[in-house]
N, C-alpha and C. Protein backbone atom coordinates (compact mmCIF):
# COMPACT_ATOMS: atom_id res chain seq x y z
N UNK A 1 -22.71 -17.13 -24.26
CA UNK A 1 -22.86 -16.09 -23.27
C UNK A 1 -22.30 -14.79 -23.81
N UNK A 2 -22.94 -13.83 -23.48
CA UNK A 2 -22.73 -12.31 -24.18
C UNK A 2 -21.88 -11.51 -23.19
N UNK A 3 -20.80 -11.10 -23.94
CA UNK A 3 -19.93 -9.79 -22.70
C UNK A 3 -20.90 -8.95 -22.52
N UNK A 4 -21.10 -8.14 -21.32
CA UNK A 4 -21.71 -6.91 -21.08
C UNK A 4 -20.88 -5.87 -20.88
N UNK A 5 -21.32 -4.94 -21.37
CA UNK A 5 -20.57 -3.63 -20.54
C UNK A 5 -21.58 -2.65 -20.40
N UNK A 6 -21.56 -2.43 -18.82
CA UNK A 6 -22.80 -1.96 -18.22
C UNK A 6 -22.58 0.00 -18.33
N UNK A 7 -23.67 0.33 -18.47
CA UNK A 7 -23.45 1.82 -18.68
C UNK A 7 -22.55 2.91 -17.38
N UNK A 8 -22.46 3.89 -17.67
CA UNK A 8 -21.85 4.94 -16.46
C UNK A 8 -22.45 4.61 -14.81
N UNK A 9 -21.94 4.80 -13.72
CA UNK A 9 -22.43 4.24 -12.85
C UNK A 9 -23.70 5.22 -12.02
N UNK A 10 -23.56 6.78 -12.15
CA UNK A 10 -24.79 7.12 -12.27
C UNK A 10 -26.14 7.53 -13.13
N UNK A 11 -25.80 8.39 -14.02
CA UNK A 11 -26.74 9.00 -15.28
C UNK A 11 -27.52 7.71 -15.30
N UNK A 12 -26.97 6.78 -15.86
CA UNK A 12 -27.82 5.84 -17.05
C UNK A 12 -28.39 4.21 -15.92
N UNK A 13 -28.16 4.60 -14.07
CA UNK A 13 -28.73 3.78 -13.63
C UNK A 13 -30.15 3.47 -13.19
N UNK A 14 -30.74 4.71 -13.26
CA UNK A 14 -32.37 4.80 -13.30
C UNK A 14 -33.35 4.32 -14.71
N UNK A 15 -32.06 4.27 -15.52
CA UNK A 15 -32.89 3.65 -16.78
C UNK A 15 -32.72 2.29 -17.05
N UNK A 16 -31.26 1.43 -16.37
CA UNK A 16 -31.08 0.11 -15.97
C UNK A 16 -31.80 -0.55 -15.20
N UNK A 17 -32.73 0.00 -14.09
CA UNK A 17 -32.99 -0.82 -12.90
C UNK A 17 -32.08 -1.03 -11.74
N UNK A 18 -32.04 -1.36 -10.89
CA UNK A 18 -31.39 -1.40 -9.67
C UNK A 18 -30.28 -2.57 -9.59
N UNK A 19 -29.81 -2.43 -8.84
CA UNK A 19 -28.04 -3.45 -9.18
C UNK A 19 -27.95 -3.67 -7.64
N UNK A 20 -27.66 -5.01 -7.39
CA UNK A 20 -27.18 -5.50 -6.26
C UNK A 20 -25.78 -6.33 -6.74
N UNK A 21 -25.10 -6.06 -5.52
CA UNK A 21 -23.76 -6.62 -5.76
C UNK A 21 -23.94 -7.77 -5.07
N UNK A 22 -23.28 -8.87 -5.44
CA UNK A 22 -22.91 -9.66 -4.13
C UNK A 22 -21.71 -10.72 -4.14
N UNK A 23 -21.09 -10.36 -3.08
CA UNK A 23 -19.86 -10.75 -2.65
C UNK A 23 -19.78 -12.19 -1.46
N UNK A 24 -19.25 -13.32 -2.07
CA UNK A 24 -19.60 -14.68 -1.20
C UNK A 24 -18.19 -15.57 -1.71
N UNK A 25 -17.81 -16.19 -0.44
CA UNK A 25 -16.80 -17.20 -1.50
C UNK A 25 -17.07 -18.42 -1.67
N UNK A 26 -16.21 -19.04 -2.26
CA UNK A 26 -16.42 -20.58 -3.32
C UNK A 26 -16.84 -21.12 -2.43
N UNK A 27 -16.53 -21.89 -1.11
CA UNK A 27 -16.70 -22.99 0.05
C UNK A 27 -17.55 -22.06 1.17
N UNK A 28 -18.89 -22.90 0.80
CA UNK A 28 -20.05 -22.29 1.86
C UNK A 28 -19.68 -22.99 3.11
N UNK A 29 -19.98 -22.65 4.26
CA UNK A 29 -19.63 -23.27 5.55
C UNK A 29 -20.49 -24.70 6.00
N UNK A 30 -21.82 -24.09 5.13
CA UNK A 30 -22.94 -25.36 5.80
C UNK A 30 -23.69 -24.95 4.76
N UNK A 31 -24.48 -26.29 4.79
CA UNK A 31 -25.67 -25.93 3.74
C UNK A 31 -26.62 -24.46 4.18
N UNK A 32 -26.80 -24.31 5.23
CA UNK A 32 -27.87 -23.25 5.96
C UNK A 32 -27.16 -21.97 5.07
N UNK A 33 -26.06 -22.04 5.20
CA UNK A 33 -25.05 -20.97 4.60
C UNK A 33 -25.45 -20.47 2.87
N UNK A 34 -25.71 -21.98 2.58
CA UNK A 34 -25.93 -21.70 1.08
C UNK A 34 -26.78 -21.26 0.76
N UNK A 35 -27.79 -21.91 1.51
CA UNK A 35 -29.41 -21.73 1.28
C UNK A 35 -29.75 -20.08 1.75
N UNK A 36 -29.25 -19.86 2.69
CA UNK A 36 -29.36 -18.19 2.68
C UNK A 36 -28.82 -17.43 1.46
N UNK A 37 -27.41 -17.86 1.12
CA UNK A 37 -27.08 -17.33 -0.22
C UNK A 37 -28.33 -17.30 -1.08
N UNK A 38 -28.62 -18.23 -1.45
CA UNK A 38 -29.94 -18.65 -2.28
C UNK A 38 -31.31 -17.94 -2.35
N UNK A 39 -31.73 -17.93 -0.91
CA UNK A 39 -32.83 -17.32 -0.95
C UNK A 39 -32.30 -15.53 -0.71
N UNK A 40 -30.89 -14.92 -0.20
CA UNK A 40 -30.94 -13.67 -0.71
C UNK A 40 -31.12 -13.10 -2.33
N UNK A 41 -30.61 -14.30 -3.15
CA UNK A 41 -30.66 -13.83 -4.60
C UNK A 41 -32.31 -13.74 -5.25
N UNK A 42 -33.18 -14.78 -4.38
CA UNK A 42 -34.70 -14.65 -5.10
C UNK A 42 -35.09 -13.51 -4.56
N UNK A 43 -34.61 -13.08 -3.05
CA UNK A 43 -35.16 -11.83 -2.62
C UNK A 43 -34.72 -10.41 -3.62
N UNK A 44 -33.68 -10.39 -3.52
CA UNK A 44 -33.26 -9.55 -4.64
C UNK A 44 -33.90 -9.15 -5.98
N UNK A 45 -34.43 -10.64 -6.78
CA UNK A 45 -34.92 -10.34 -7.82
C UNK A 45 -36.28 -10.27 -7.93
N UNK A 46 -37.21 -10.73 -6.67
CA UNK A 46 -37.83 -10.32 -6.37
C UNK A 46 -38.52 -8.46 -6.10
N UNK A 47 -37.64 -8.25 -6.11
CA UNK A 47 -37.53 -6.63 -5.54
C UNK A 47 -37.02 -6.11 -6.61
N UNK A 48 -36.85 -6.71 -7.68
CA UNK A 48 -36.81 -5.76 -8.97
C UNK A 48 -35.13 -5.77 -9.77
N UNK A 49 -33.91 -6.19 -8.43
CA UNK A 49 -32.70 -6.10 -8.77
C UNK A 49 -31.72 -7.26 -9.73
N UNK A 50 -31.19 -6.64 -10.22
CA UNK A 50 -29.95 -7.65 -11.47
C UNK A 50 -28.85 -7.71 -10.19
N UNK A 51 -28.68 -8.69 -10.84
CA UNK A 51 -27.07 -9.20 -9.34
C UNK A 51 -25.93 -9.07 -10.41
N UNK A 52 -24.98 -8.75 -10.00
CA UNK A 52 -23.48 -8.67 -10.21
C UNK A 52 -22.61 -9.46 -9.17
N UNK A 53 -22.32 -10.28 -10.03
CA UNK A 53 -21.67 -11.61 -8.58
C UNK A 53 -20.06 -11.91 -9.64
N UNK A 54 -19.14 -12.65 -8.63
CA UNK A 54 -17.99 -13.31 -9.21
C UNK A 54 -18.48 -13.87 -10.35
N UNK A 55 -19.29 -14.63 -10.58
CA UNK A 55 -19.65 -15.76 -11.57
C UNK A 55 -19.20 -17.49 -11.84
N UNK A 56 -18.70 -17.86 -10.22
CA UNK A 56 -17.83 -18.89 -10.04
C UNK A 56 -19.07 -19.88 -9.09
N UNK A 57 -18.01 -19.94 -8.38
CA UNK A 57 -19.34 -21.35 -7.62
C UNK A 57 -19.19 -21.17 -6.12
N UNK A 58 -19.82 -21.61 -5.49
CA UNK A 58 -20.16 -21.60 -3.92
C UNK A 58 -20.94 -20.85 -3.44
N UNK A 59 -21.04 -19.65 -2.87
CA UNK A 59 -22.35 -18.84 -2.90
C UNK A 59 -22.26 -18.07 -3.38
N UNK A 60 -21.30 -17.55 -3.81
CA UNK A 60 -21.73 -16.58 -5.28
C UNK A 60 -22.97 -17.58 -6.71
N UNK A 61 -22.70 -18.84 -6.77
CA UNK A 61 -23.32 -19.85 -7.41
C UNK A 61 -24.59 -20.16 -6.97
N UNK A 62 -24.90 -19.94 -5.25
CA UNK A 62 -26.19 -20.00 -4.77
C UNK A 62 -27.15 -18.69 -5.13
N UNK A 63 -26.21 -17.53 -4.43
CA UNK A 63 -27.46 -16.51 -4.87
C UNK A 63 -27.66 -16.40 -6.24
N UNK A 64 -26.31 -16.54 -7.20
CA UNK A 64 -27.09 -16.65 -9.09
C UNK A 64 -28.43 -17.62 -9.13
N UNK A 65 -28.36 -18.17 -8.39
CA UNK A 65 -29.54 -19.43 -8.72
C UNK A 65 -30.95 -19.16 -8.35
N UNK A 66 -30.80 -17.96 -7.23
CA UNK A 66 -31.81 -18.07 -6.44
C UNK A 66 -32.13 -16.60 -7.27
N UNK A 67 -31.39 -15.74 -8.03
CA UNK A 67 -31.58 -14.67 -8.89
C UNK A 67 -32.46 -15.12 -9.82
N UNK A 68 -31.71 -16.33 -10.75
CA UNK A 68 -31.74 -16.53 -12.41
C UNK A 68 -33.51 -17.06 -11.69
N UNK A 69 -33.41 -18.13 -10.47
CA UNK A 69 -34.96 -18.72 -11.06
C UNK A 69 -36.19 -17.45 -10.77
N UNK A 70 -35.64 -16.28 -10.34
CA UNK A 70 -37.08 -15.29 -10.41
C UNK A 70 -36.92 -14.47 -11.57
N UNK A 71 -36.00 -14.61 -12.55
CA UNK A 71 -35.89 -14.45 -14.16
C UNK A 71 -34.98 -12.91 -13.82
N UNK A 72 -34.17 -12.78 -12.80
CA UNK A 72 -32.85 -11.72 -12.91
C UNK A 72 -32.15 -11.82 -13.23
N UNK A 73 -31.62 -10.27 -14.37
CA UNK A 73 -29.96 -10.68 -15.26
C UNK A 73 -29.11 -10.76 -13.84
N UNK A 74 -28.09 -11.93 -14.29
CA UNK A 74 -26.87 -12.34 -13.24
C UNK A 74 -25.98 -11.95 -14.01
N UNK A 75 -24.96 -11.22 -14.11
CA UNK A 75 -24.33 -10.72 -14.37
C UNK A 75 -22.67 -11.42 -13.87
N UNK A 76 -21.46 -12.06 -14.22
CA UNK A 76 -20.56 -12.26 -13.55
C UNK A 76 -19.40 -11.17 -14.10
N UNK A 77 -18.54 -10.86 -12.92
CA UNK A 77 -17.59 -9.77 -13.42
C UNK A 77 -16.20 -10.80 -12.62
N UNK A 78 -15.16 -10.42 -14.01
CA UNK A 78 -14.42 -11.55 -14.04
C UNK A 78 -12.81 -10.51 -14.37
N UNK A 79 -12.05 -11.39 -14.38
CA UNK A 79 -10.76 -11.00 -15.11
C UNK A 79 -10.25 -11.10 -16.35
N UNK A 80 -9.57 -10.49 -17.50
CA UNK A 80 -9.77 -11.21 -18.86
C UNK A 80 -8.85 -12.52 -18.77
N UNK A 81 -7.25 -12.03 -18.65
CA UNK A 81 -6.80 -13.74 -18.01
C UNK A 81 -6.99 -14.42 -17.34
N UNK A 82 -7.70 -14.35 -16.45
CA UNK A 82 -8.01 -15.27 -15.35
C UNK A 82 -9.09 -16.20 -15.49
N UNK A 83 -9.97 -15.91 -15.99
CA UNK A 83 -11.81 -16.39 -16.52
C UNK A 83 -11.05 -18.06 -16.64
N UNK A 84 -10.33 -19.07 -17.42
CA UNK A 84 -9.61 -19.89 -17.47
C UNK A 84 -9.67 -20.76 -16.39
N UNK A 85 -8.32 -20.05 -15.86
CA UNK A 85 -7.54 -20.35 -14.40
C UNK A 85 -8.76 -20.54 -13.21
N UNK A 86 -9.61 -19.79 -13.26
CA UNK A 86 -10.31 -19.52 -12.46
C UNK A 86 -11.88 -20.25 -12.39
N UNK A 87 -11.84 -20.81 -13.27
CA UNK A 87 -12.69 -22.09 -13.77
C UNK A 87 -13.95 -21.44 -14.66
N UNK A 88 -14.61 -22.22 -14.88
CA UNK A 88 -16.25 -21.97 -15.69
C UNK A 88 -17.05 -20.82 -14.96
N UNK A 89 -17.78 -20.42 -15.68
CA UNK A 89 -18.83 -19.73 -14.83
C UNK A 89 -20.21 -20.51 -14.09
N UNK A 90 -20.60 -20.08 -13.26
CA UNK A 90 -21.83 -20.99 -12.74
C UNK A 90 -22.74 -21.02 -14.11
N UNK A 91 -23.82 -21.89 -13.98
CA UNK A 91 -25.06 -22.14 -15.15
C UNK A 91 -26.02 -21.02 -14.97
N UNK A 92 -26.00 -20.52 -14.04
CA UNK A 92 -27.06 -19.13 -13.99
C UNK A 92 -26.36 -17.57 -14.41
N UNK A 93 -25.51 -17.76 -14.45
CA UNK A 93 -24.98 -16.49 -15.40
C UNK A 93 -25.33 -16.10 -16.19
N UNK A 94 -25.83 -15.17 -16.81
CA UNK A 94 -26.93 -14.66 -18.04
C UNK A 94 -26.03 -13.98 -18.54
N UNK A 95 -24.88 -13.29 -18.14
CA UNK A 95 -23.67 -12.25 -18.87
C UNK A 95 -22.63 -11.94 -18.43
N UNK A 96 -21.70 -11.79 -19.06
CA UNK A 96 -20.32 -11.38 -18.44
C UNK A 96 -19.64 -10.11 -19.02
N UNK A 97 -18.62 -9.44 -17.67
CA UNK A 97 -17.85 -8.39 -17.58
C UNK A 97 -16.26 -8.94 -17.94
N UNK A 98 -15.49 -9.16 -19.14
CA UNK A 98 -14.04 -9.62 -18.57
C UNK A 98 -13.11 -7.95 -18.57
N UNK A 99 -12.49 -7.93 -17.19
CA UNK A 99 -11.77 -6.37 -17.33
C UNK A 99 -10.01 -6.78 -16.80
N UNK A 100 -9.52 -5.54 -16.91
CA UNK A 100 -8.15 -6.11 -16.96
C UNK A 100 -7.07 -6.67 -15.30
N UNK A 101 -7.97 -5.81 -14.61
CA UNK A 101 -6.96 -6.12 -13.56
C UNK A 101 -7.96 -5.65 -12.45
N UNK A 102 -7.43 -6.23 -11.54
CA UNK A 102 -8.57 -6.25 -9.76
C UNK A 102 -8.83 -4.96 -9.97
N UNK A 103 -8.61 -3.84 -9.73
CA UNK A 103 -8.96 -2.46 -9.59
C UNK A 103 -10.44 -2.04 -10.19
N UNK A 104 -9.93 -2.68 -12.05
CA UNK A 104 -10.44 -2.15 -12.51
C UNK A 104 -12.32 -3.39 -12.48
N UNK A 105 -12.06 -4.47 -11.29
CA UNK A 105 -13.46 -5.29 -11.74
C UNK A 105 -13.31 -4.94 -10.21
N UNK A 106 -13.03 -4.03 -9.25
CA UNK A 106 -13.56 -3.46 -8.14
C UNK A 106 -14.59 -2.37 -8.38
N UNK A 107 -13.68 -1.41 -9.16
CA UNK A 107 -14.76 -0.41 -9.65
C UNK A 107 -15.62 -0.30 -10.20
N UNK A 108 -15.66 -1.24 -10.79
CA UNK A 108 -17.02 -1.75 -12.16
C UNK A 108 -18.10 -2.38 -10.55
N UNK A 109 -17.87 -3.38 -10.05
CA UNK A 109 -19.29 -3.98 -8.90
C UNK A 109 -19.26 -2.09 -8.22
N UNK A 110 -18.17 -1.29 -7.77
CA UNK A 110 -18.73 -0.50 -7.01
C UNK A 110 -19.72 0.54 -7.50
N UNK A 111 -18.51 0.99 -8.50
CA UNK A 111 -19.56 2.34 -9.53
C UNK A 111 -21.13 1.64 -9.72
N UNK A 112 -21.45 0.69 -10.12
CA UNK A 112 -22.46 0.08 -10.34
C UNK A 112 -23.85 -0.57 -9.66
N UNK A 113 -23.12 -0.06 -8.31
CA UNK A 113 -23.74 -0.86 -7.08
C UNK A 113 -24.71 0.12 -6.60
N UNK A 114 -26.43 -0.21 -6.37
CA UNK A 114 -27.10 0.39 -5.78
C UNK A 114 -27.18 -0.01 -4.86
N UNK A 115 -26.78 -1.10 -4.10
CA UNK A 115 -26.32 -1.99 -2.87
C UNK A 115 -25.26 -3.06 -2.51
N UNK A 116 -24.92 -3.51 -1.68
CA UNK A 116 -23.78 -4.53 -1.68
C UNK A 116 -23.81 -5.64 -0.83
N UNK A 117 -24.01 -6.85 -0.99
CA UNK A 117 -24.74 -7.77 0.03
C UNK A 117 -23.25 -8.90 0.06
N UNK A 118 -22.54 -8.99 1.13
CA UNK A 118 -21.52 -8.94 1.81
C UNK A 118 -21.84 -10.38 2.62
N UNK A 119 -21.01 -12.16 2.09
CA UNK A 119 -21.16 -12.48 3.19
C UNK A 119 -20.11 -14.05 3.70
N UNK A 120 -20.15 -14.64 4.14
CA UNK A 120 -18.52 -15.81 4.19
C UNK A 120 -17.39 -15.69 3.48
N UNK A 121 -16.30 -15.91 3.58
CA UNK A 121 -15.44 -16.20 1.98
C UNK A 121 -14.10 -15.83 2.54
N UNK A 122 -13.28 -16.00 1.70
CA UNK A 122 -12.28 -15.88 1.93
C UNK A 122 -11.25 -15.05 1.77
N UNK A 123 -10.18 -14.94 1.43
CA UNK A 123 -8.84 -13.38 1.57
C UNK A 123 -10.00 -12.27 0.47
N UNK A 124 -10.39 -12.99 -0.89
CA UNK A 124 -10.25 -12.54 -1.87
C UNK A 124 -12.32 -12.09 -1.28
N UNK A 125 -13.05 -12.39 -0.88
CA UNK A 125 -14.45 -11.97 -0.61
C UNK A 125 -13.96 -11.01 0.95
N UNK A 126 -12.80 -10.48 1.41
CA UNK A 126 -12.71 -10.02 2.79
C UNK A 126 -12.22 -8.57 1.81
N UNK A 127 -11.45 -8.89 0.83
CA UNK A 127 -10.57 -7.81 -0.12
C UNK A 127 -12.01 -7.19 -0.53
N UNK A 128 -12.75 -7.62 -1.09
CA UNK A 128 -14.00 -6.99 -1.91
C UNK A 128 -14.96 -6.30 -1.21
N UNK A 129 -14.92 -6.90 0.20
CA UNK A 129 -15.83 -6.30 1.16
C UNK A 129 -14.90 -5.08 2.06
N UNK A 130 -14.12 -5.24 2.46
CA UNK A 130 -13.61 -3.87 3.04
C UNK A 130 -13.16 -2.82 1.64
N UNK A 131 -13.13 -3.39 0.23
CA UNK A 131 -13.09 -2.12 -0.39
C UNK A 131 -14.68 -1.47 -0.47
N UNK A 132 -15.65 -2.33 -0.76
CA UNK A 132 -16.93 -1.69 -0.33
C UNK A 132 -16.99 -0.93 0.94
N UNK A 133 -17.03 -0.96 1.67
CA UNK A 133 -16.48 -0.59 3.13
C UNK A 133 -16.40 1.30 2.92
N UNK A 134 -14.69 0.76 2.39
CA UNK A 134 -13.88 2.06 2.43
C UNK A 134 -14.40 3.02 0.77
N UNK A 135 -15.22 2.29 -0.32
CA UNK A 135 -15.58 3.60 -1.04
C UNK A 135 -17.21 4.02 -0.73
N UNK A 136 -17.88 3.42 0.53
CA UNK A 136 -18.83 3.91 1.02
C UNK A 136 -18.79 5.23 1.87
N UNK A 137 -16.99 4.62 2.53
CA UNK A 137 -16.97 5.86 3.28
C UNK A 137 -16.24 7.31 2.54
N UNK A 138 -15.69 6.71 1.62
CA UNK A 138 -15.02 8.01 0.97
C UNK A 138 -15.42 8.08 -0.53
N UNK A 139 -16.28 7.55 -1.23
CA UNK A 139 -17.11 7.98 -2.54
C UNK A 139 -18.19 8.22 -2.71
N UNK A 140 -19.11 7.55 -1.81
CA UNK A 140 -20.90 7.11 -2.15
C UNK A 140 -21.21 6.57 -1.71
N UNK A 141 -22.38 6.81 -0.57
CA UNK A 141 -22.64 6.16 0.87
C UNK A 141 -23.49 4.80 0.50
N UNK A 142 -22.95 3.98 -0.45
CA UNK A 142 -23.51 2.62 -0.99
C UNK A 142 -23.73 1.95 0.52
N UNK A 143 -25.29 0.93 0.24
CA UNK A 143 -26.19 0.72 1.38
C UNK A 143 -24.93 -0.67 1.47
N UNK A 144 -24.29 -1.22 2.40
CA UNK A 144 -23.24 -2.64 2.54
C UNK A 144 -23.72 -3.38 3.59
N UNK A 145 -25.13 -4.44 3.35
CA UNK A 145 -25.40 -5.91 3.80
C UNK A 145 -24.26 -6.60 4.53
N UNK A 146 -24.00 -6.67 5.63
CA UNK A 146 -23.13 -8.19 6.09
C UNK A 146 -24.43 -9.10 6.58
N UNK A 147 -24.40 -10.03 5.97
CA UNK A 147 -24.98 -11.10 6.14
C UNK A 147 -24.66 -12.28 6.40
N UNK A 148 -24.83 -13.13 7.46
CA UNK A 148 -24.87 -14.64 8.32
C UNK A 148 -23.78 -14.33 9.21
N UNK A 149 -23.77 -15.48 10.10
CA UNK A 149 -22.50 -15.02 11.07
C UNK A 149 -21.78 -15.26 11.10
N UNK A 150 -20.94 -15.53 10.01
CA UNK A 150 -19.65 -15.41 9.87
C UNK A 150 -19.24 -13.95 9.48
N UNK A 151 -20.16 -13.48 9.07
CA UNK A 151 -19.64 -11.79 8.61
C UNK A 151 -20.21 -10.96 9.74
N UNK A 152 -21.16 -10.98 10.55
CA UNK A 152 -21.24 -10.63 11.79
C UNK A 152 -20.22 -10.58 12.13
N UNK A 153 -19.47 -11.84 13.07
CA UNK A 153 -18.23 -12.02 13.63
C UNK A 153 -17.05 -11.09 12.95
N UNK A 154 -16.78 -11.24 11.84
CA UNK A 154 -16.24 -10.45 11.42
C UNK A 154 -16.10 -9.02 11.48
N UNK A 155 -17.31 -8.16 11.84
CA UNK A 155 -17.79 -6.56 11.39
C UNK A 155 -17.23 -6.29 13.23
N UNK A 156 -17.65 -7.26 14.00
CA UNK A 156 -17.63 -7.62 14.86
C UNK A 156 -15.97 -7.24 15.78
N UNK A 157 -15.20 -7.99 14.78
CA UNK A 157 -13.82 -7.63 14.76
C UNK A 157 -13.68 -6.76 14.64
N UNK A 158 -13.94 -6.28 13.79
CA UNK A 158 -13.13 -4.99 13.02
C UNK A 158 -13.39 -3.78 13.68
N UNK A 159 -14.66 -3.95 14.43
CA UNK A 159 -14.85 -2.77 15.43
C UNK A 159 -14.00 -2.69 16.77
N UNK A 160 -14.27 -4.05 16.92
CA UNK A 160 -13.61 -4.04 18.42
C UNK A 160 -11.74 -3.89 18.69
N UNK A 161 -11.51 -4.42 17.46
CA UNK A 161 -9.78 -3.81 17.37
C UNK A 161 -9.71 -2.17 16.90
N UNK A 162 -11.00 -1.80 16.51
CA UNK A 162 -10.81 0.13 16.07
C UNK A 162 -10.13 -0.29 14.46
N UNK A 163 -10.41 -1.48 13.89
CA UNK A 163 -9.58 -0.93 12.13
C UNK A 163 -11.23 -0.58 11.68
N UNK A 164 -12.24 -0.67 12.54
CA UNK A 164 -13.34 0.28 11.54
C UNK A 164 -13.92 0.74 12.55
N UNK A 165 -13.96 2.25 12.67
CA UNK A 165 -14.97 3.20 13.49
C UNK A 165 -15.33 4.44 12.80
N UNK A 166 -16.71 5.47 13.61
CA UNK A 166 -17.08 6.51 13.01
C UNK A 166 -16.32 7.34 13.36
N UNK A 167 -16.41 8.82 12.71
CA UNK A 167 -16.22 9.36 12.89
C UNK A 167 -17.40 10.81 12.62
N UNK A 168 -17.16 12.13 12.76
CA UNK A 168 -18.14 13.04 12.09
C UNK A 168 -17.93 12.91 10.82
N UNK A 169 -16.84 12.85 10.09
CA UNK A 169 -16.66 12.97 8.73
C UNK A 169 -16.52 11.86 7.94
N UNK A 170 -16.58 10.35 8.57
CA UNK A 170 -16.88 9.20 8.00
C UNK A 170 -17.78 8.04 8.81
N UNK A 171 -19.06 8.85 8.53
CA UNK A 171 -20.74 8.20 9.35
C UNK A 171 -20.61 6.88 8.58
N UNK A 172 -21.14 5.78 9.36
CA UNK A 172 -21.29 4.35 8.92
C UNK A 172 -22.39 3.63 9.04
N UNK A 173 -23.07 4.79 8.95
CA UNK A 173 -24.95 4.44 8.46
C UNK A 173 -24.99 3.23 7.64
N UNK A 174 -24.70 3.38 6.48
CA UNK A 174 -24.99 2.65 5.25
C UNK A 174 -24.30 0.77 5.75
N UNK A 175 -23.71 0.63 6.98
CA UNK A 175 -23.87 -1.01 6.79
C UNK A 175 -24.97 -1.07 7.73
N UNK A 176 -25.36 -2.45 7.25
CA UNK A 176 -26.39 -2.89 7.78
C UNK A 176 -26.00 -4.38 8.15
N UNK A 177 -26.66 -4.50 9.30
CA UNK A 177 -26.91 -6.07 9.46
C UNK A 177 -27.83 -7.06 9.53
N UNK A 178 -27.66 -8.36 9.21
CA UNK A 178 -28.79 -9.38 8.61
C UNK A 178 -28.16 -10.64 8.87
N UNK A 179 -29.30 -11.14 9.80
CA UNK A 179 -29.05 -12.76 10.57
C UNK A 179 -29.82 -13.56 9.65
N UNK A 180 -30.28 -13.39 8.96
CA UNK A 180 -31.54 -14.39 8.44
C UNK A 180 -32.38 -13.73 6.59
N UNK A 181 -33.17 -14.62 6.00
CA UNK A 181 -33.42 -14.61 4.77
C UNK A 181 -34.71 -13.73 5.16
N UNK A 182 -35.28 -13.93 6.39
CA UNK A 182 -36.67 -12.95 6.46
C UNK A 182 -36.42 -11.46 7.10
N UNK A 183 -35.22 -11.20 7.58
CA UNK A 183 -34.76 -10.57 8.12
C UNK A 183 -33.94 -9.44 6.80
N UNK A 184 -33.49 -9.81 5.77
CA UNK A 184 -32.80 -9.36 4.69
C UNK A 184 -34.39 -9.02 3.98
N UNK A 185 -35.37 -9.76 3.60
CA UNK A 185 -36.35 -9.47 3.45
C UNK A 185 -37.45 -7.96 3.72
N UNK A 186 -36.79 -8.02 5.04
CA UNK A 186 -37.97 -6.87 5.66
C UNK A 186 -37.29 -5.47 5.67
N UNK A 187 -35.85 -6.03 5.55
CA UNK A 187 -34.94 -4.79 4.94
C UNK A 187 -35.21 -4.42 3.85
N UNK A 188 -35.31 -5.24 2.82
CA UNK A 188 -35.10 -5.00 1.13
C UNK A 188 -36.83 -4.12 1.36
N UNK A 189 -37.59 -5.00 1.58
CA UNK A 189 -39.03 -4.10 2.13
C UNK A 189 -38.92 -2.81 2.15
N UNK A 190 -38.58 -2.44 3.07
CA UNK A 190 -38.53 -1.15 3.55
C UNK A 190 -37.33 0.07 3.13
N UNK A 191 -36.67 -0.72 2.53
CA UNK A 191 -34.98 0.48 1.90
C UNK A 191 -35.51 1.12 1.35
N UNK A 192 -35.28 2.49 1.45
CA UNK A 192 -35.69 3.79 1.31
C UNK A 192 -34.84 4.12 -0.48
N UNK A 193 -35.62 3.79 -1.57
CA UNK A 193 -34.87 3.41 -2.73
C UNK A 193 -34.53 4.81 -3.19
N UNK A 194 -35.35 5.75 -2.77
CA UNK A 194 -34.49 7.42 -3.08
C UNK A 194 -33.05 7.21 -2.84
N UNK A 195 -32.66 6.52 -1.47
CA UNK A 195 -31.19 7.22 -0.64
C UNK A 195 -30.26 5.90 -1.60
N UNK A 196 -30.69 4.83 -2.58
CA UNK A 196 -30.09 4.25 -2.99
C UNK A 196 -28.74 4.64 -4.36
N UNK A 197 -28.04 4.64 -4.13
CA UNK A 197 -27.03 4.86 -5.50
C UNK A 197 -26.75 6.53 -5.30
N UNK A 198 -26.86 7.00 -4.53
CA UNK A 198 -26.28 7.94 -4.22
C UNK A 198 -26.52 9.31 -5.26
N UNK A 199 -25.78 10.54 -5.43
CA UNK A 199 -25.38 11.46 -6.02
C UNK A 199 -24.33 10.97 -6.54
């Protein structure tokens, strides 16, 4: 397997192709759970996009699968000590990122992200998704997927306690929500790929 190191996160992304992130943790809830993982990654590569995922297993391991079989680079972005500790990479991984510390393999999925598809998981997939979140609202209005309902419930929360609301000067256009694989579908359809990846 080949390290990657992916170019600047704007200039040189119209000559890469389009980048979907996606953020899922190890222990899917139900199979239905996975299988959506799964069929978001064929949708994805379907539509032209390379995934940037953990590179571990559970549904980050489903959507690689459902990427790699419509022939999309999967990309895993990892830690350099940790890759180990942190076990193998899934079998659909086509390349890897190892960088030095959380910050710096936050900024690499964000800078990189022409979208961010957001969905179960745990401390460490809740950490990845509210930093998507918060550099949508204060770097680059990156398009942020919550998908199935467990991340519903979640977005869900976060509104209704006020730790996430609009404001005039931080609009929250860019999340979106998605119950279903035909439903993520008719989104990816229709996303307006100008407003993607920002300025």
């Amino acid at each position: 397997m080949n390290a990657l190191h992916l170019a600047g996160p704007a200039s040189d992304r119209a000559r890469e192709g389009l980048t979907a992130v996606f953020f899922g943790g190890v222990r899917p809830t139900s199979d239905e759970e996975e299988k959506l993982a799964e069929e978001i990654g064929q949708a994805l590569a379907r539509a032209g996009y390379q995934l940037l995922h953990g590179g571990y297993n559970g549904l980050m391991e489903a959507a690689a699968r459902g990427a790699s079989s419509e022939g999309a680079l999967v990309t895993a972005v990892t830690l350099i000590d940790k890759h180990g500790e942190w076990g193998t990479f899934n079998p659909h991984t086509t390349t890897s990122v190892h960088l030095p510390d959380l910050g710096a393999r936050l900024n690499h999925y964000l800078d990189h992200a022409d979208f961010v598809v957001a969905m179960d998981g745990g401390i460490g997939t809740l950490h990845e998704l509210t930093a998507a979140i918060y550099y949508a609202t204060t770097i680059r209005p990156v398009p942020v997927f919550l998908v199935g309902p467990a991340t519903l419930r979640l977005l869900a929360f976060l509104r209704k306690e006020k730790w996430l609301y609009e404001t005039p000067t931080r609009p929250l256009g860019f999340l979106h929500t998605v119950e279903s694989a035909d439903a993520f579908r008719h989104c990816l359809a229709t996303l307006d790929t100008a407003s993607i990846g920002g300025a």
